[in-house]
N, C-alpha and C. Protein backbone atom coordinates (compact mmCIF):
# COMPACT_ATOMS: atom_id res chain seq x y z
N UNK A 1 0.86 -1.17 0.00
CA UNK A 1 0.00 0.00 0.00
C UNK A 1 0.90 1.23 0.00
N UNK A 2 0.83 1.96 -1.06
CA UNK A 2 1.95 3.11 -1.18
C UNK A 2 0.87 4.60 -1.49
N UNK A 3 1.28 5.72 -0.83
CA UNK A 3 0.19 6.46 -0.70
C UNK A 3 0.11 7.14 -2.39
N UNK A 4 1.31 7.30 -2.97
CA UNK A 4 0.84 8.13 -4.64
C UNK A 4 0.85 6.96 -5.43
N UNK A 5 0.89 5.73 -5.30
CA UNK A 5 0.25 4.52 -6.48
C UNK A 5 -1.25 4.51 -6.09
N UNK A 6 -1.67 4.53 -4.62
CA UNK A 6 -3.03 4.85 -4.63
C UNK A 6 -3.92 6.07 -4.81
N UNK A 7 -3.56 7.25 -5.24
CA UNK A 7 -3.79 8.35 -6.10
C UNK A 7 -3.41 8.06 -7.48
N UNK A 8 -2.81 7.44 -7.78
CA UNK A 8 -2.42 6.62 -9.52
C UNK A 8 -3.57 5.69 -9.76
N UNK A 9 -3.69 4.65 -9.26
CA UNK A 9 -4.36 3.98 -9.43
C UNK A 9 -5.75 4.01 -9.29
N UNK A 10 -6.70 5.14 -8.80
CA UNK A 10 -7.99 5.92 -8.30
C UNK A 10 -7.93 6.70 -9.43
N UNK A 11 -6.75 7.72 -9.44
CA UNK A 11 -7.22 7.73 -11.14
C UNK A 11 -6.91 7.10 -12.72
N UNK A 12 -6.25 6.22 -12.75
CA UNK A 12 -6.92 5.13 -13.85
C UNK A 12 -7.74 4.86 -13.91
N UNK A 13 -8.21 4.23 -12.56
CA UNK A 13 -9.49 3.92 -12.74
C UNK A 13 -11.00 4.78 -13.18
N UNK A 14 -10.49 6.65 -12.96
CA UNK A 14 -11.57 7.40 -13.14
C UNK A 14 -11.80 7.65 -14.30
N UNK A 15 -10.46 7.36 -14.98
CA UNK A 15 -10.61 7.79 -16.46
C UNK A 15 -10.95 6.47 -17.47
N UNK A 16 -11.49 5.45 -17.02
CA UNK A 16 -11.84 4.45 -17.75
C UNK A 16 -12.41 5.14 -18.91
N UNK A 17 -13.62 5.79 -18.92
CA UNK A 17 -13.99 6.46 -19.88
C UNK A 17 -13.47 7.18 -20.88
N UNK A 18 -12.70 7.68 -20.43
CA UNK A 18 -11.57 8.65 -21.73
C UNK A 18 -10.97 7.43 -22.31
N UNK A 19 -10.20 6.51 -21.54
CA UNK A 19 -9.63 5.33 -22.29
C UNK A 19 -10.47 4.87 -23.29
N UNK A 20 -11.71 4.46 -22.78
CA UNK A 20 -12.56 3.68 -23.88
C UNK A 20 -12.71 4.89 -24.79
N UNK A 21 -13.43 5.57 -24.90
CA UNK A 21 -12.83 6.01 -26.22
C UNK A 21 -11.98 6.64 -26.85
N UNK A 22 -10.49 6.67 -26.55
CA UNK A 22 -9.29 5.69 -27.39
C UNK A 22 -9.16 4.53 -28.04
N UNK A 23 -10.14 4.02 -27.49
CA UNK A 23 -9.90 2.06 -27.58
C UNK A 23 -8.47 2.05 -27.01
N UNK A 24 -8.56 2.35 -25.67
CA UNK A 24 -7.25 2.55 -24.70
C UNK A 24 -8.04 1.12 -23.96
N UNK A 25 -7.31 0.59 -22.96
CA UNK A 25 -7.40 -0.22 -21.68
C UNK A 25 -5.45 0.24 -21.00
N UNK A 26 -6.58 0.15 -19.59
CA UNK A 26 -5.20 0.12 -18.39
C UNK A 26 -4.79 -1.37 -17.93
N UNK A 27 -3.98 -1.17 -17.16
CA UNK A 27 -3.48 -2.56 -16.84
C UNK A 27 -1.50 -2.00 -16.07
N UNK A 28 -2.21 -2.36 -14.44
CA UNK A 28 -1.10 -2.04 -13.60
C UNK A 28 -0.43 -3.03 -13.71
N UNK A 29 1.10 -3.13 -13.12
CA UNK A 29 1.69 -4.29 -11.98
C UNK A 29 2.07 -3.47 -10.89
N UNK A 30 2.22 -4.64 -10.28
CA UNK A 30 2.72 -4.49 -8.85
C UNK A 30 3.68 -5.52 -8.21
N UNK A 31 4.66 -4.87 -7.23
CA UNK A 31 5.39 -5.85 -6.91
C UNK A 31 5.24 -6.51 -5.34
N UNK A 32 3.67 -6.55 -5.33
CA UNK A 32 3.20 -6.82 -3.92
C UNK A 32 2.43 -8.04 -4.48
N UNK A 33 1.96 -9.74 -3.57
CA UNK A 33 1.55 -10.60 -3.73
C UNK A 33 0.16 -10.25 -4.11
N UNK A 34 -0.85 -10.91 -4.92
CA UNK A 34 -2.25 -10.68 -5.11
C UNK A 34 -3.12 -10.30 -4.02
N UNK A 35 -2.75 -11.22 -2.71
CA UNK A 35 -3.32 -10.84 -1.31
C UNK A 35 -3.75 -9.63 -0.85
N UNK A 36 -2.11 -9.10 -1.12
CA UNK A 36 -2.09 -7.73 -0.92
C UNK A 36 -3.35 -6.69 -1.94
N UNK A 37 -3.29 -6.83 -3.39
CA UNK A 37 -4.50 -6.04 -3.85
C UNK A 37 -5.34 -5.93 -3.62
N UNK A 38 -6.24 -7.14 -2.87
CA UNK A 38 -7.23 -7.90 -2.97
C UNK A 38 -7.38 -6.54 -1.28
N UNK A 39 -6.72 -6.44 -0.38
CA UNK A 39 -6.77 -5.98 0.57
C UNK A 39 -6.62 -4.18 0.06
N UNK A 40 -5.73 -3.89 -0.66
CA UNK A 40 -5.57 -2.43 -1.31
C UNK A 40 -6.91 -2.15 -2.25
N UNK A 41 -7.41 -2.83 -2.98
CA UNK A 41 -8.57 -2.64 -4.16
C UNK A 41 -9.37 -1.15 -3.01
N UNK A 42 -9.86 -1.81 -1.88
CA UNK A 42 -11.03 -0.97 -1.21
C UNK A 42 -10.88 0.72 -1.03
N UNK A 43 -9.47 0.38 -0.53
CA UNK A 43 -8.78 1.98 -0.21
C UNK A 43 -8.80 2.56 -1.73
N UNK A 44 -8.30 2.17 -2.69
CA UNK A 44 -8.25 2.79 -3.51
C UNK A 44 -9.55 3.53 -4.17
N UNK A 45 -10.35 2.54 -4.15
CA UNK A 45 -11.54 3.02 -4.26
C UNK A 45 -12.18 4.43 -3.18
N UNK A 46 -11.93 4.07 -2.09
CA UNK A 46 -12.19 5.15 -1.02
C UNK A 46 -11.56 6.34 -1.45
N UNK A 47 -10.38 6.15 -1.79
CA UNK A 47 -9.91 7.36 -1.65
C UNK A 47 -10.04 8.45 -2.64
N UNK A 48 -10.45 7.66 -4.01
CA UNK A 48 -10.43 8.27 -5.47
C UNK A 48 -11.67 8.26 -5.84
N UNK A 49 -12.88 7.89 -4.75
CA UNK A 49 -14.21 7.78 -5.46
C UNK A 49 -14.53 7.08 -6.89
N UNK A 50 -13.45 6.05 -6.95
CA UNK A 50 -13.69 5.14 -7.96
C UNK A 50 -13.70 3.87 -7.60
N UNK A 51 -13.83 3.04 -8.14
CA UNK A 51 -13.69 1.36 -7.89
C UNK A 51 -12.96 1.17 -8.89
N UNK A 52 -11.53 0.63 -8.30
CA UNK A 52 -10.84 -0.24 -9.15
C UNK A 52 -11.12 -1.21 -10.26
N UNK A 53 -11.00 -0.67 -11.75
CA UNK A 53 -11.81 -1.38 -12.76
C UNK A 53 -11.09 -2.14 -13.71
N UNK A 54 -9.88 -2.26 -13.87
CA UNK A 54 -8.93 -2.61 -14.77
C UNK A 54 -7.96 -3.26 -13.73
N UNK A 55 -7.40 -4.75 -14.21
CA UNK A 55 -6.47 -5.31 -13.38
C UNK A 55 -5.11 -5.45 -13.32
N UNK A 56 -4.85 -5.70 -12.15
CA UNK A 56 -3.36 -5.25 -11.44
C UNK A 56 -2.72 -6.83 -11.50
N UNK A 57 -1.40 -6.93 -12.70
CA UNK A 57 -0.64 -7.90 -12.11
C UNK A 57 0.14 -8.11 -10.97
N UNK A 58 0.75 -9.00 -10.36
CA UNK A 58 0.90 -9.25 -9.46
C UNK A 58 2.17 -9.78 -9.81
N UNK A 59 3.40 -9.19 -9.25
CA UNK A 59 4.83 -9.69 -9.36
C UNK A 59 5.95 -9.36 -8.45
N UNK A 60 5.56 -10.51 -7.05
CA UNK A 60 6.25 -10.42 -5.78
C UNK A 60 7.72 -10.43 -6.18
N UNK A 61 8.14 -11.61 -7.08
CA UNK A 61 9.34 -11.83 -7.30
C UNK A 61 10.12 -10.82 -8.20
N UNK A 62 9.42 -9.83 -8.74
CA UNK A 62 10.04 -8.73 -9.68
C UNK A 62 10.88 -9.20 -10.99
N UNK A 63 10.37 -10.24 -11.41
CA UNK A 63 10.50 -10.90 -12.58
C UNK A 63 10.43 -10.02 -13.74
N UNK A 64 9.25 -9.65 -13.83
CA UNK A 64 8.56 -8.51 -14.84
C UNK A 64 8.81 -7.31 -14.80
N UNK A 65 9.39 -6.74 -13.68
CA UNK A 65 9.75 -5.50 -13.49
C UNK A 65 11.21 -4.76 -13.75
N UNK A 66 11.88 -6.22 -13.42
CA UNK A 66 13.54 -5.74 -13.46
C UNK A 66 13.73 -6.39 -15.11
N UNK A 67 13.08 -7.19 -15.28
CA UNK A 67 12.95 -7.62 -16.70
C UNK A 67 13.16 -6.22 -17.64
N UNK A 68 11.87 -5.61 -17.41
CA UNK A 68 11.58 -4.23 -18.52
C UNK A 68 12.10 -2.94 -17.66
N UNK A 69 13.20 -3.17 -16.32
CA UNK A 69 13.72 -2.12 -15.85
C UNK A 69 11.99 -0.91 -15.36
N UNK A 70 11.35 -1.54 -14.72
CA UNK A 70 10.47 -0.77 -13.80
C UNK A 70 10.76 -0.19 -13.02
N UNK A 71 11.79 -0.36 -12.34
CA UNK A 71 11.67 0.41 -10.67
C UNK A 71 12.78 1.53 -11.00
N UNK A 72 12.75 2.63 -10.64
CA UNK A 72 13.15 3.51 -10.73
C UNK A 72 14.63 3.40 -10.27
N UNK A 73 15.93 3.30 -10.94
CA UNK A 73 17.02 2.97 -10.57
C UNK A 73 17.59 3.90 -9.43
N UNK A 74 18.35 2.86 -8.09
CA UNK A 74 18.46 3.24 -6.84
C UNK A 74 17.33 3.58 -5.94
N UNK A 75 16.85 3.20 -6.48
CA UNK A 75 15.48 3.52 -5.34
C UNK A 75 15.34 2.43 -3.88
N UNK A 76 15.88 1.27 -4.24
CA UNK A 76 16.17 0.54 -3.05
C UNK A 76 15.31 -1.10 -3.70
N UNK A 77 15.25 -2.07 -2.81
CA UNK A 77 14.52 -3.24 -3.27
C UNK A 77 12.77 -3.29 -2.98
N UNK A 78 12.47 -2.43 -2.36
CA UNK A 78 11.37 -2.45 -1.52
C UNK A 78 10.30 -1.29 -2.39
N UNK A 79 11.01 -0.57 -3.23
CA UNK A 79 10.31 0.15 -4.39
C UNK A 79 9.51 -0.09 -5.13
N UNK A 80 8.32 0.62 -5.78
CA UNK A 80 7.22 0.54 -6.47
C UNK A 80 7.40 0.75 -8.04
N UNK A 81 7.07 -0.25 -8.50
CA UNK A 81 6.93 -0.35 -9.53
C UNK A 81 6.48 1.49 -10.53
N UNK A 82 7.31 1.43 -11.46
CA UNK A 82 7.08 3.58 -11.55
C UNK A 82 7.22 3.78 -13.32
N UNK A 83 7.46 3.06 -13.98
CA UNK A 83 7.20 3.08 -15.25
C UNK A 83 5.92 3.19 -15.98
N UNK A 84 5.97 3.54 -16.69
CA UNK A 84 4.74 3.62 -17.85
C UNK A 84 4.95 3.32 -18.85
N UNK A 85 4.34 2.43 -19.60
CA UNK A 85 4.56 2.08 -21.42
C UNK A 85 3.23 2.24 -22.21
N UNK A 86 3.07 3.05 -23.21
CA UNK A 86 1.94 2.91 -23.86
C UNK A 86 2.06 1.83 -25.46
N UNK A 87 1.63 1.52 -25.49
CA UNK A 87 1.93 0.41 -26.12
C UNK A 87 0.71 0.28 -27.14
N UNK A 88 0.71 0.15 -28.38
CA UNK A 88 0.08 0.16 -29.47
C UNK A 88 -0.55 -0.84 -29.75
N UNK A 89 -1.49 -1.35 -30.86
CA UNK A 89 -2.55 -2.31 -30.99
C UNK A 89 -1.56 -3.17 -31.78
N UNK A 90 -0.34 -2.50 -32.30
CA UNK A 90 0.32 -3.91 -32.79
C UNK A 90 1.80 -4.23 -32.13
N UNK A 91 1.47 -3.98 -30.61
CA UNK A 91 2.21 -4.47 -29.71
C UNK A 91 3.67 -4.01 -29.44
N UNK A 92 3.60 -2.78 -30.42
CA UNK A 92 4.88 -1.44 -30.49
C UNK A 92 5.08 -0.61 -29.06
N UNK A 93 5.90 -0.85 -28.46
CA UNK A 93 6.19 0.87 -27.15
C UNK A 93 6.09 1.66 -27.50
N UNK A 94 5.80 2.93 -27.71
CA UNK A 94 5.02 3.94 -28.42
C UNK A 94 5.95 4.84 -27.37
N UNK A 95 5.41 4.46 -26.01
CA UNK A 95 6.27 5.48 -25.17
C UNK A 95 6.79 4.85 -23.95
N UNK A 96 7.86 5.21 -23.33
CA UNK A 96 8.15 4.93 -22.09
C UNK A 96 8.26 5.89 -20.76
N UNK A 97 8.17 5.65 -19.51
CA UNK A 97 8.44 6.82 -18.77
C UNK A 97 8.36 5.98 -17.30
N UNK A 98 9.50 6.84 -16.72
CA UNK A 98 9.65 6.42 -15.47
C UNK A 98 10.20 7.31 -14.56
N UNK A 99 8.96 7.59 -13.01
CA UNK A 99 9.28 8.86 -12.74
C UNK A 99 9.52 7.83 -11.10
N UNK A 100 10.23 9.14 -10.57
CA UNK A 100 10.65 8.67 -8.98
C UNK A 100 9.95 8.33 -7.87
N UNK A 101 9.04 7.92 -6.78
CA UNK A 101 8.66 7.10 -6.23
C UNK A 101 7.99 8.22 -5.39
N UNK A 102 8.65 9.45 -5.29
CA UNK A 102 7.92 10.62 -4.88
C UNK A 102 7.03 11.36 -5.45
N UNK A 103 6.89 11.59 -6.99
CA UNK A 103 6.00 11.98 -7.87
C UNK A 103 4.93 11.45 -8.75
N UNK A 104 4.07 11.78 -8.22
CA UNK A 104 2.90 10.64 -9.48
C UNK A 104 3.09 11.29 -10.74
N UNK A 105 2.05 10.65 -11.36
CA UNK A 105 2.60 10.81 -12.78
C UNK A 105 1.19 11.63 -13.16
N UNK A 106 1.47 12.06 -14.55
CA UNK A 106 0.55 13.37 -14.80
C UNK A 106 0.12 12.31 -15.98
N UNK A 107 -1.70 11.90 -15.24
CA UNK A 107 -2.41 11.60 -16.29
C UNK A 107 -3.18 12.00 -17.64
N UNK A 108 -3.20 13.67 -17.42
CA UNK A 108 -3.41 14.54 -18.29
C UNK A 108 -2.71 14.48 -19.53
N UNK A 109 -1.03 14.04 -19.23
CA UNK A 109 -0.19 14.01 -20.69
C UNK A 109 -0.51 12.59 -20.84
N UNK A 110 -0.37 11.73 -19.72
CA UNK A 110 -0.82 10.49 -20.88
C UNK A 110 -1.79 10.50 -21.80
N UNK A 111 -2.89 10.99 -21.42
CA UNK A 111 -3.94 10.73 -22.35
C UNK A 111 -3.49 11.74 -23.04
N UNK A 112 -3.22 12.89 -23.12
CA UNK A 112 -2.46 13.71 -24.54
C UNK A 112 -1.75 12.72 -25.65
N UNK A 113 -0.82 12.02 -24.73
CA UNK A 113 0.48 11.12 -25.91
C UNK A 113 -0.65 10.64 -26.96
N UNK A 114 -1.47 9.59 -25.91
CA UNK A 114 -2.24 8.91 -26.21
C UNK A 114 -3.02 9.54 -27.73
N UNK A 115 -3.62 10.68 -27.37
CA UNK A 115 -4.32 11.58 -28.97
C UNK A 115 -3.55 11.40 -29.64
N UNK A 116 -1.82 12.53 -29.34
CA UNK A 116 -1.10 12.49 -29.99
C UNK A 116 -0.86 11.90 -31.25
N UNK A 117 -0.13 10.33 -30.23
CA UNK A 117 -0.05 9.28 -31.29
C UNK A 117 -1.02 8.19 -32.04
N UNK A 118 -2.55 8.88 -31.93
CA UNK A 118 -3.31 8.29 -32.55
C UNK A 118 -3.94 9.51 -33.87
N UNK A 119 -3.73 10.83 -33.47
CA UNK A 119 -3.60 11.85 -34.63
C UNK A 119 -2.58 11.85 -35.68
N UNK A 120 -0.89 11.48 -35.05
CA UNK A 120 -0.07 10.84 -35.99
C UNK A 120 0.01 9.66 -36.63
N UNK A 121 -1.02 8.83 -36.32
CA UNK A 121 -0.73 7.34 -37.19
C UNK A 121 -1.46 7.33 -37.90
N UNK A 122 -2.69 8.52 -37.97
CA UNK A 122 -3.55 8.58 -38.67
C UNK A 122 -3.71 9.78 -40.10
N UNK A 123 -2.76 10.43 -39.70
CA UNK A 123 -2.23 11.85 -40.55
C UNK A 123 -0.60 11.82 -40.86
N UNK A 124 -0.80 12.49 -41.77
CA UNK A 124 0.84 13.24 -42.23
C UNK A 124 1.28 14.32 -41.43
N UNK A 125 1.52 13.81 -40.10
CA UNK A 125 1.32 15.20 -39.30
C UNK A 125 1.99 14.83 -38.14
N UNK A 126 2.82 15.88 -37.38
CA UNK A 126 3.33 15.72 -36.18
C UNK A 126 2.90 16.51 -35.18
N UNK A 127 2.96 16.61 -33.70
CA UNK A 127 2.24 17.36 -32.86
C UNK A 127 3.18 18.40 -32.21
N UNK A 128 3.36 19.54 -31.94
CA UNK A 128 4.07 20.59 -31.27
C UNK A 128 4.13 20.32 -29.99
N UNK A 129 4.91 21.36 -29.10
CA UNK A 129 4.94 21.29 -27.87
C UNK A 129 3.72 21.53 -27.40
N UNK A 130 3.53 20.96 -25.67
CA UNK A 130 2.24 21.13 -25.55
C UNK A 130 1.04 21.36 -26.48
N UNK A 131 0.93 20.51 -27.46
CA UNK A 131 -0.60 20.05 -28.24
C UNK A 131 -1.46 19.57 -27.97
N UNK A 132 -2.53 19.94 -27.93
CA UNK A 132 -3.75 19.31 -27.47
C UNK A 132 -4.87 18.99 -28.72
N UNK A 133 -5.72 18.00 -28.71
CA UNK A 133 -6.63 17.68 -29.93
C UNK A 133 -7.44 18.82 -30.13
N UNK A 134 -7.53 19.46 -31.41
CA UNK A 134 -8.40 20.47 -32.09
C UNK A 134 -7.31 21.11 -32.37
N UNK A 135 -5.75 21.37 -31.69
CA UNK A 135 -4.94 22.85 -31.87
C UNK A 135 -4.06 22.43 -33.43
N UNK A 136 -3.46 23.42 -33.28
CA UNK A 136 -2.70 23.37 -35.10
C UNK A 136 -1.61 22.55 -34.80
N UNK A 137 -1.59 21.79 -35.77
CA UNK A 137 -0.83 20.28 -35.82
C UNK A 137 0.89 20.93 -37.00
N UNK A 138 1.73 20.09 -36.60
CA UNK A 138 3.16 20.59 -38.10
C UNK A 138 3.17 19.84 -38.71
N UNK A 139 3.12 19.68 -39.89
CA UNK A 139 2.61 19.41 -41.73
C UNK A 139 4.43 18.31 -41.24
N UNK A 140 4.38 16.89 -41.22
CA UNK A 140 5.34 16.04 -41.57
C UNK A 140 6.24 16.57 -42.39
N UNK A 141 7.95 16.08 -41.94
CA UNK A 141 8.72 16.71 -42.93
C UNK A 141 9.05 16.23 -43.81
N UNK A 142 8.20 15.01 -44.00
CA UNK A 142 8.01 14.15 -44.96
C UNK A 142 7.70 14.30 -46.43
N UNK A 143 6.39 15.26 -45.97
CA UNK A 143 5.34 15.99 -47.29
C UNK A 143 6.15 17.25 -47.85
N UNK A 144 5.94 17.66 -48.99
CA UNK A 144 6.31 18.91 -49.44
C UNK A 144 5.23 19.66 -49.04
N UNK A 145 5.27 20.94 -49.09
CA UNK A 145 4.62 22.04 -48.49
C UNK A 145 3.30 21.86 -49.69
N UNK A 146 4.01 21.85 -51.22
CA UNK A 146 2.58 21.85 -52.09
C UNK A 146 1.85 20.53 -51.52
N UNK A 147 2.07 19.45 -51.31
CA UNK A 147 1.25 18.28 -51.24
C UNK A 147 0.80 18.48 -49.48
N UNK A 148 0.87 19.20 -48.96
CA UNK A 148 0.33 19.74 -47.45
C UNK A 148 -0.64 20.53 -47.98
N UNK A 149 -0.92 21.26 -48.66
CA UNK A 149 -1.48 22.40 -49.14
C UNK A 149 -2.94 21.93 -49.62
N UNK A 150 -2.78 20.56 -50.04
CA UNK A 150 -3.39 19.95 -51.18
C UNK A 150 -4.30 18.57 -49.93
N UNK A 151 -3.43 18.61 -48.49
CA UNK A 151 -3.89 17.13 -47.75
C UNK A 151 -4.58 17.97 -46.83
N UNK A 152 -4.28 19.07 -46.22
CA UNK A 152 -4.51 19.63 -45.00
C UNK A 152 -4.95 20.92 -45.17
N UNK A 153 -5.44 21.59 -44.00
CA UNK A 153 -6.21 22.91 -44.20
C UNK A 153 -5.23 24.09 -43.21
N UNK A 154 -5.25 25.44 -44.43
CA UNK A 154 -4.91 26.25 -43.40
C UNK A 154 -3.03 26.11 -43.58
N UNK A 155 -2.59 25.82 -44.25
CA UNK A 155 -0.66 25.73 -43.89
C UNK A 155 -0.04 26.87 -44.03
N UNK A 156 0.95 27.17 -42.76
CA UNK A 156 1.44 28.09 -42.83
C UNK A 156 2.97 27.65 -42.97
N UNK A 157 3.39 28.26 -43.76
CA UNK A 157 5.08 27.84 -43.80
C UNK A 157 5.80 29.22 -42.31
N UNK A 158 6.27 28.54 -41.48
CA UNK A 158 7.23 29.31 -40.68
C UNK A 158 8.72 29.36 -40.95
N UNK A 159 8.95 28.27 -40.93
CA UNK A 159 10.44 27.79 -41.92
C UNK A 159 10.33 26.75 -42.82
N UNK A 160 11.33 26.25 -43.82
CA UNK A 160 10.73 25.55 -44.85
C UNK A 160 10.83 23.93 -43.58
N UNK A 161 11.30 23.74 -42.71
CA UNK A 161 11.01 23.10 -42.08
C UNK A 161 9.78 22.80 -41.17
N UNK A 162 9.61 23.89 -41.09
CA UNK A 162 8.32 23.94 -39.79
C UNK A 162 6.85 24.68 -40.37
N UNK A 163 5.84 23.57 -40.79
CA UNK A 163 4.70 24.04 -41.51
C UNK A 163 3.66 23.82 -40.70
N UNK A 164 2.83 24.27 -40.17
CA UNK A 164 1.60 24.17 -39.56
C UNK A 164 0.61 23.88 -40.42
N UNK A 165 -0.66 23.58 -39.82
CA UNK A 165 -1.89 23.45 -40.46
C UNK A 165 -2.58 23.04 -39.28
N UNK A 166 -4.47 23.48 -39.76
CA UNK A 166 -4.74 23.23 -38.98
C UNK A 166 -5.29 21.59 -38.66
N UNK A 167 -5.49 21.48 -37.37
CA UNK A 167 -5.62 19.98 -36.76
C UNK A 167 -6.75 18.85 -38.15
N UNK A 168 -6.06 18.29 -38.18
CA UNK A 168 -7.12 17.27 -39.06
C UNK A 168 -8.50 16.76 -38.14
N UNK A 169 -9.41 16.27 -38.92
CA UNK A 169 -10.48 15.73 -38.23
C UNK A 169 -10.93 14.30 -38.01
């Protein structure tokens, strides 16, 4: 029972909804025995006004964790599992992230990446700093500016590198 995995995990669970439509699903581990969840599930719920809805593996022996380098290096043996992978429908890491045992993690950008990289797999298009879905997207440096002109709405050339347009639909 760790007090910011159970503010992590209260909100995964709140945002089930935003996930589903991503065609997102969550899915924790942990490096505490099943027992232990089974006893954590309630609090979490208490505390986040959600019920734990998506399930938590279970990996006492840290098999899975030191495997894919989970635990936040030096943190000690007794550390919480602190990585994140978003991981694609054809079983690609898309992203990784692993923050220190003191900071939760900001679910707001996940589900950003998340648009992100479902606005880029779907367009000729890359996302700016801080982007959010609807804002002006940069024209791939892939495309020539005429064939942007011709795919997308709105392009502004800033440098012949850096073309905006606005967000696809």
């Amino acid at each position: 029972y760790t007090p910011v995995c159970t503010t992590e995990l209260g909100r995964t669970a709140a945002l089930k909804d935003e996930f589903a439509k991503r065609d997102t699903k969550a899915i924790a581990l942990s490096v505490d025995p099943i027992e232990d969840h089974h006893g954590w599930a309630p609090d979490i719920g208490e505390v986040s006004g959600t019920a734990l809805n998506f399930p938590i593996i279970a990996d006492p022996d840290k098999q899975v964790s030191e495997l894919y380098d989970m635990i936040h290096p030096g943190e000690g043996d007794t550390s919480t599992v602190r990585s994140v992978f978003i991981i694609d429908p054809d079983n690609k890491v898309r992203l990784t992230l692993t923050y220190p045992k003191s900071v939760g993690r900001n679910f707001d950008e996940l589900v950003r990446v998340i648009d992100a990289l479902q606005a880029t797999d779907a367009h000729p298009i890359a996302t700016p700093v801080d982007w959010r879905p609807g804002e002006r997207v940069i024209v791939s440096p892939t495309m020539s500016t005429e064939d942007a002109r011709t795919k997308l709405d709105n392009v502004e050339e800033i440098k012949p590198y850096l073309r905006y347009a606005d967000s696809p639909s």
